[in-house]
N, C-alpha and C. Protein backbone atom coordinates (compact mmCIF):
# COMPACT_ATOMS: atom_id res chain seq x y z
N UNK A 1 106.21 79.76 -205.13
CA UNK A 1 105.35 78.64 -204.76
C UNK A 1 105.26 77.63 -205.89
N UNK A 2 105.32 78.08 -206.91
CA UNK A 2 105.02 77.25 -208.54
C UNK A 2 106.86 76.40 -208.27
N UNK A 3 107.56 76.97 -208.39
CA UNK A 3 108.84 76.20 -208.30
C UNK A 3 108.70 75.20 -207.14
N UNK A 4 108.47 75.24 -205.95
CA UNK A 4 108.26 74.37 -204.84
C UNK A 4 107.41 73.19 -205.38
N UNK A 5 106.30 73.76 -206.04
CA UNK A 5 105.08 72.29 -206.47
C UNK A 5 105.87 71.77 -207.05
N UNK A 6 106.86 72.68 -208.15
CA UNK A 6 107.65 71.57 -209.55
C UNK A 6 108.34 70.64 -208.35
N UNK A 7 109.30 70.88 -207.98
CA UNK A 7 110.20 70.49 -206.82
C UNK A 7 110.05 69.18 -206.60
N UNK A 8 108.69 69.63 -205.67
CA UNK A 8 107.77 68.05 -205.13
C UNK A 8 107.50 67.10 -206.29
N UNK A 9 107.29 67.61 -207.17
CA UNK A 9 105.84 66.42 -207.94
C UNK A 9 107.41 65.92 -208.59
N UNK A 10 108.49 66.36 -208.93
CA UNK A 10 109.48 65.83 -209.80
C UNK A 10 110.52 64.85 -208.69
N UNK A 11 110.50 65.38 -207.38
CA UNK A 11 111.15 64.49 -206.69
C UNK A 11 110.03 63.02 -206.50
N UNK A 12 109.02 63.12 -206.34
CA UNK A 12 107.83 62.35 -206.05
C UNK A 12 108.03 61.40 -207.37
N UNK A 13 108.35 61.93 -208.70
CA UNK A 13 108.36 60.92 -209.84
C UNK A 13 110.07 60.89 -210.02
N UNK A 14 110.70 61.26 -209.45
CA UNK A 14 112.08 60.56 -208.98
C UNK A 14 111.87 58.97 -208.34
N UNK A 15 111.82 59.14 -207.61
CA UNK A 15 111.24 58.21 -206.42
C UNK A 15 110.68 57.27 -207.26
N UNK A 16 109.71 57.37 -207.74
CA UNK A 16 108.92 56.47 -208.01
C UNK A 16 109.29 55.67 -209.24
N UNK A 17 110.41 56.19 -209.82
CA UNK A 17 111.23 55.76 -211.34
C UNK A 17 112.20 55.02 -210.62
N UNK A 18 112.45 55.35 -209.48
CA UNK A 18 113.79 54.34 -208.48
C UNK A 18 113.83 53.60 -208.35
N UNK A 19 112.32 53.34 -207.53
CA UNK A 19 111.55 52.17 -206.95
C UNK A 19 111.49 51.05 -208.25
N UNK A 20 110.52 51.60 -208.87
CA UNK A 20 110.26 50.98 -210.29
C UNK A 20 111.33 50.37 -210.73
N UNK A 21 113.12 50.63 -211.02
CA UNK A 21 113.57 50.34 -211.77
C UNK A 21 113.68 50.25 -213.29
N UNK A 22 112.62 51.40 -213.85
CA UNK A 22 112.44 51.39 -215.32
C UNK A 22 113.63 51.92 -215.70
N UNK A 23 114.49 52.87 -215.05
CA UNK A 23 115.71 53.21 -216.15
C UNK A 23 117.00 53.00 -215.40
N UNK A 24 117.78 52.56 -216.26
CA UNK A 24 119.23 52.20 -216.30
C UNK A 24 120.08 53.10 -216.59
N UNK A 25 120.33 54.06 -215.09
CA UNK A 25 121.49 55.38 -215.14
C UNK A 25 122.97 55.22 -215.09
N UNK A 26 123.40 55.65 -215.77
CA UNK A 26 124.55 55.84 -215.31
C UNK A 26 125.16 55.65 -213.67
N UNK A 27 125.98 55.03 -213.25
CA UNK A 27 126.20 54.64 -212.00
C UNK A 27 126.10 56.25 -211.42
N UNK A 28 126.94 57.18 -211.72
CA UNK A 28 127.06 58.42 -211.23
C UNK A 28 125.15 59.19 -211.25
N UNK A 29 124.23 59.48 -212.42
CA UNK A 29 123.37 59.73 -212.09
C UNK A 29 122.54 58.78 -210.72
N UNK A 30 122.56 57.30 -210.51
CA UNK A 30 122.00 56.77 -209.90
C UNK A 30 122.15 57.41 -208.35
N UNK A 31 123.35 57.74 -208.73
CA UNK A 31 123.76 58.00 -207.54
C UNK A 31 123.51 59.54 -207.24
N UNK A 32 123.40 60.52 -207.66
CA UNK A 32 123.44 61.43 -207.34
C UNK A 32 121.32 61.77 -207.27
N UNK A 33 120.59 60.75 -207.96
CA UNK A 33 119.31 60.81 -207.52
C UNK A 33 119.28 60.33 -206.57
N UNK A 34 119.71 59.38 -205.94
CA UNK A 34 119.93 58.46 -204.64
C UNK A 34 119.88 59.45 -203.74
N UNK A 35 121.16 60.52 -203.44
CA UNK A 35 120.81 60.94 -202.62
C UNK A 35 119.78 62.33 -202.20
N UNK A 36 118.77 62.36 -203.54
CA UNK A 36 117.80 63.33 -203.38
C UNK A 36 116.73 62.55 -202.16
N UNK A 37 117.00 61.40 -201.59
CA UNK A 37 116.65 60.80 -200.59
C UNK A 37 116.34 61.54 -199.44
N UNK A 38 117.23 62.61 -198.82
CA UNK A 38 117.11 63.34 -198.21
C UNK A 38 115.50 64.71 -197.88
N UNK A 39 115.34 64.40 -199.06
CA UNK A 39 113.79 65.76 -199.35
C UNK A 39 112.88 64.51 -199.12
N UNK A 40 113.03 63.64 -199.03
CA UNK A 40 111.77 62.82 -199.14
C UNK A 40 111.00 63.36 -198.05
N UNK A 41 111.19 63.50 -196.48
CA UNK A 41 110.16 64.21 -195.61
C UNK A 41 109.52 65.70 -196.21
N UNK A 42 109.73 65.97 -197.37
CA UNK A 42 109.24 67.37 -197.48
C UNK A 42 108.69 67.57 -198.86
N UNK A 43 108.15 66.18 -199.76
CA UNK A 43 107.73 66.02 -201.13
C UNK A 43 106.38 65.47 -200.43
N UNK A 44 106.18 64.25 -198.87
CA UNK A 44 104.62 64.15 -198.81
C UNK A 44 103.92 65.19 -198.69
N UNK A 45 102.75 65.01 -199.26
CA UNK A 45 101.23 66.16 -199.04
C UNK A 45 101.26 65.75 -197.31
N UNK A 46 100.81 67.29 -197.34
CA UNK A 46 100.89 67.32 -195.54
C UNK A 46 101.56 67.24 -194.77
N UNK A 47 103.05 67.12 -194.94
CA UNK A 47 104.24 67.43 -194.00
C UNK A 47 103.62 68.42 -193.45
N UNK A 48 104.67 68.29 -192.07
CA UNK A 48 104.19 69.59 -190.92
C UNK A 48 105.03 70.80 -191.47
N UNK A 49 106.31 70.40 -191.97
CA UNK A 49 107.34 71.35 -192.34
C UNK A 49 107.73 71.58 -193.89
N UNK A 50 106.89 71.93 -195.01
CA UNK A 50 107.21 71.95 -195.92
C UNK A 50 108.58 72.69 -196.74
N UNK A 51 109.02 73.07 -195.19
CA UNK A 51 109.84 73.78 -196.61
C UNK A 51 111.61 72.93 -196.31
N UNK A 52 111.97 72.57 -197.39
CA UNK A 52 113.11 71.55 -197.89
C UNK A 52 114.59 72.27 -196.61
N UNK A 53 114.99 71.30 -196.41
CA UNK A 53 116.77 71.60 -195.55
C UNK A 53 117.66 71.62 -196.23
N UNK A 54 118.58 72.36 -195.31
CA UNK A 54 119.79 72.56 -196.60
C UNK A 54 120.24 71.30 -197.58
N UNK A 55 120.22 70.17 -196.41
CA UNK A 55 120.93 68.97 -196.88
C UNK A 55 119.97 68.33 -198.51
N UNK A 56 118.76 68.92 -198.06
CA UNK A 56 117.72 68.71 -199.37
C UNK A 56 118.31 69.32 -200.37
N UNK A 57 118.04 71.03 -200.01
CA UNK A 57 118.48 71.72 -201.73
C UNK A 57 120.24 71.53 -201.50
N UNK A 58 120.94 70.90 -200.95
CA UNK A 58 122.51 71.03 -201.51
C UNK A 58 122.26 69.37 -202.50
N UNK A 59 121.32 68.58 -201.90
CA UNK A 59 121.53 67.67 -202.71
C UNK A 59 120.39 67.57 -204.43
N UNK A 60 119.67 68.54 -204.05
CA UNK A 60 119.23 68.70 -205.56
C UNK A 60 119.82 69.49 -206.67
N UNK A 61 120.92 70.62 -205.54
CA UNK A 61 121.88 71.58 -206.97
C UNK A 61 122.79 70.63 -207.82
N UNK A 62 123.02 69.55 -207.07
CA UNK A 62 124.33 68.56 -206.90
C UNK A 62 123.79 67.56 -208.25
N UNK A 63 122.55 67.47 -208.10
CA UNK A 63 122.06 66.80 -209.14
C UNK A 63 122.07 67.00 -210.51
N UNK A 64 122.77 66.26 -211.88
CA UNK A 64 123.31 66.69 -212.79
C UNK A 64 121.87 67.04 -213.54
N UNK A 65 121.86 67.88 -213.97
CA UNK A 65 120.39 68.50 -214.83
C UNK A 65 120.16 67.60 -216.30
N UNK A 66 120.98 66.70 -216.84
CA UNK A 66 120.51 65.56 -217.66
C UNK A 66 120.05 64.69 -217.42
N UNK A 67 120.35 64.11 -216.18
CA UNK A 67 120.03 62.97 -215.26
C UNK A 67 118.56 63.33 -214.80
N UNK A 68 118.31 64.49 -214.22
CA UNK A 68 117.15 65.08 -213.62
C UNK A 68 115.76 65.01 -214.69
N UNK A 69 116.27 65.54 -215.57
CA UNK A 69 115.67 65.92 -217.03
C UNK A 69 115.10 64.56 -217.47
N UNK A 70 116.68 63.82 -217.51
CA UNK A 70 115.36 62.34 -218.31
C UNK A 70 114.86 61.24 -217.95
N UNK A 71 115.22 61.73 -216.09
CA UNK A 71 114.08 60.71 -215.15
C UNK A 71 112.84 61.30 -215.11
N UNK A 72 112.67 62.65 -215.49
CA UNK A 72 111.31 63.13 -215.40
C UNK A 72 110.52 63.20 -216.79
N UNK A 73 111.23 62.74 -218.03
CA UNK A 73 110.56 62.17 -219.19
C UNK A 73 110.35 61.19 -218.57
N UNK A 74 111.22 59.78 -218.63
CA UNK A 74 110.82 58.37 -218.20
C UNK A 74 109.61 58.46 -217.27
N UNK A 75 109.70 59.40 -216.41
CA UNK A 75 108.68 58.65 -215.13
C UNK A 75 107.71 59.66 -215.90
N UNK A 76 107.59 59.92 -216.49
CA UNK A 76 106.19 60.59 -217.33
C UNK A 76 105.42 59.93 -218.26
N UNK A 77 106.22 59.05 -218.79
CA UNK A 77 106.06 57.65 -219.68
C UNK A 77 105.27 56.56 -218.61
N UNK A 78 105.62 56.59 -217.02
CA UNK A 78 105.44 55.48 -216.55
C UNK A 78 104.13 55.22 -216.67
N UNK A 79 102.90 55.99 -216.65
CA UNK A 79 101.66 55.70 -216.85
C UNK A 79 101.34 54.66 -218.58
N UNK A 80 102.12 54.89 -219.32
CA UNK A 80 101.70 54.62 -220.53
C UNK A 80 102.12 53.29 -220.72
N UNK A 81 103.28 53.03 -220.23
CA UNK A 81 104.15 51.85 -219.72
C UNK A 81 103.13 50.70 -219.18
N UNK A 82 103.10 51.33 -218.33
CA UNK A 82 102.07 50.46 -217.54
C UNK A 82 100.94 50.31 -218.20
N UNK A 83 100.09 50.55 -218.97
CA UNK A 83 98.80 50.53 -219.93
C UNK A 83 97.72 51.25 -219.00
N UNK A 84 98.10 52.26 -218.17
CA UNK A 84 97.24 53.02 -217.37
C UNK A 84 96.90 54.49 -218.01
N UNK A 85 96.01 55.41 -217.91
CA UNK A 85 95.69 56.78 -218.46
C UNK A 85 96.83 57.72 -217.85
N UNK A 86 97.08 58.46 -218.99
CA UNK A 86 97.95 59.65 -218.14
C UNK A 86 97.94 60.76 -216.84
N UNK A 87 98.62 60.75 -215.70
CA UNK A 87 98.80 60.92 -214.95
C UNK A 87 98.03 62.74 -215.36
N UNK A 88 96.92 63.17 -214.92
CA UNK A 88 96.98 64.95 -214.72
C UNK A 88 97.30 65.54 -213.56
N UNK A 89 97.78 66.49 -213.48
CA UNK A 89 97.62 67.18 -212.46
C UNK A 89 97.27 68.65 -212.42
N UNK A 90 96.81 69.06 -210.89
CA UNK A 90 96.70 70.71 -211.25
C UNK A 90 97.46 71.37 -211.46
N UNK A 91 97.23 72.57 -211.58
CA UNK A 91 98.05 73.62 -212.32
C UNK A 91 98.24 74.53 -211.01
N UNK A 92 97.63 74.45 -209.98
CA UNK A 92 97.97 75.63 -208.62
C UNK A 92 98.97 75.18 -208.11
């Protein structure tokens, strides 16, 4: 269950580093977060169906783990960036 929350909250600050445009990937990382596009029905709070499709986890193994790694520094930064308080969250 703890791996699933990571899952969500890191695709959720995927997303939101995309949107943003704060970092400048490599064409190949851009692309291979691009298509973590696919999980997006299964990162909102309250989906009916939480649990991810294949096409989800084939496209998050696919995802290079440097690329992964330092969109989820950057979008961890994004609060500070912005001159807003740091983002907490729970721990369940």
């Amino acid at each position: 269950m703890a791996i699933m929350k990571f899952i969500v909250v890191s695709l959720v600050m995927v997303a939101i580093v995309l949107q943003s445009g704060v970092i400048e990937c490599q064409p190949t990382c851009s692309a291979s977060l691009s298509n973590l596009n696919v999980c997006a029905p299964f990162v909102v709070p309250g989906t009916a169906n939480p649990s991810p499709s294949a096409d989800c986890c084939s496209a998050l193994q696919s995802v290079d783990h440097e690329c992964f790694c330092n969109t989820l520094r950057i979008s961890a930064r994004l609060p500070s960036l912005c001159n807003l308080p740091p983002l907490s969250c729970a721990a369940n």
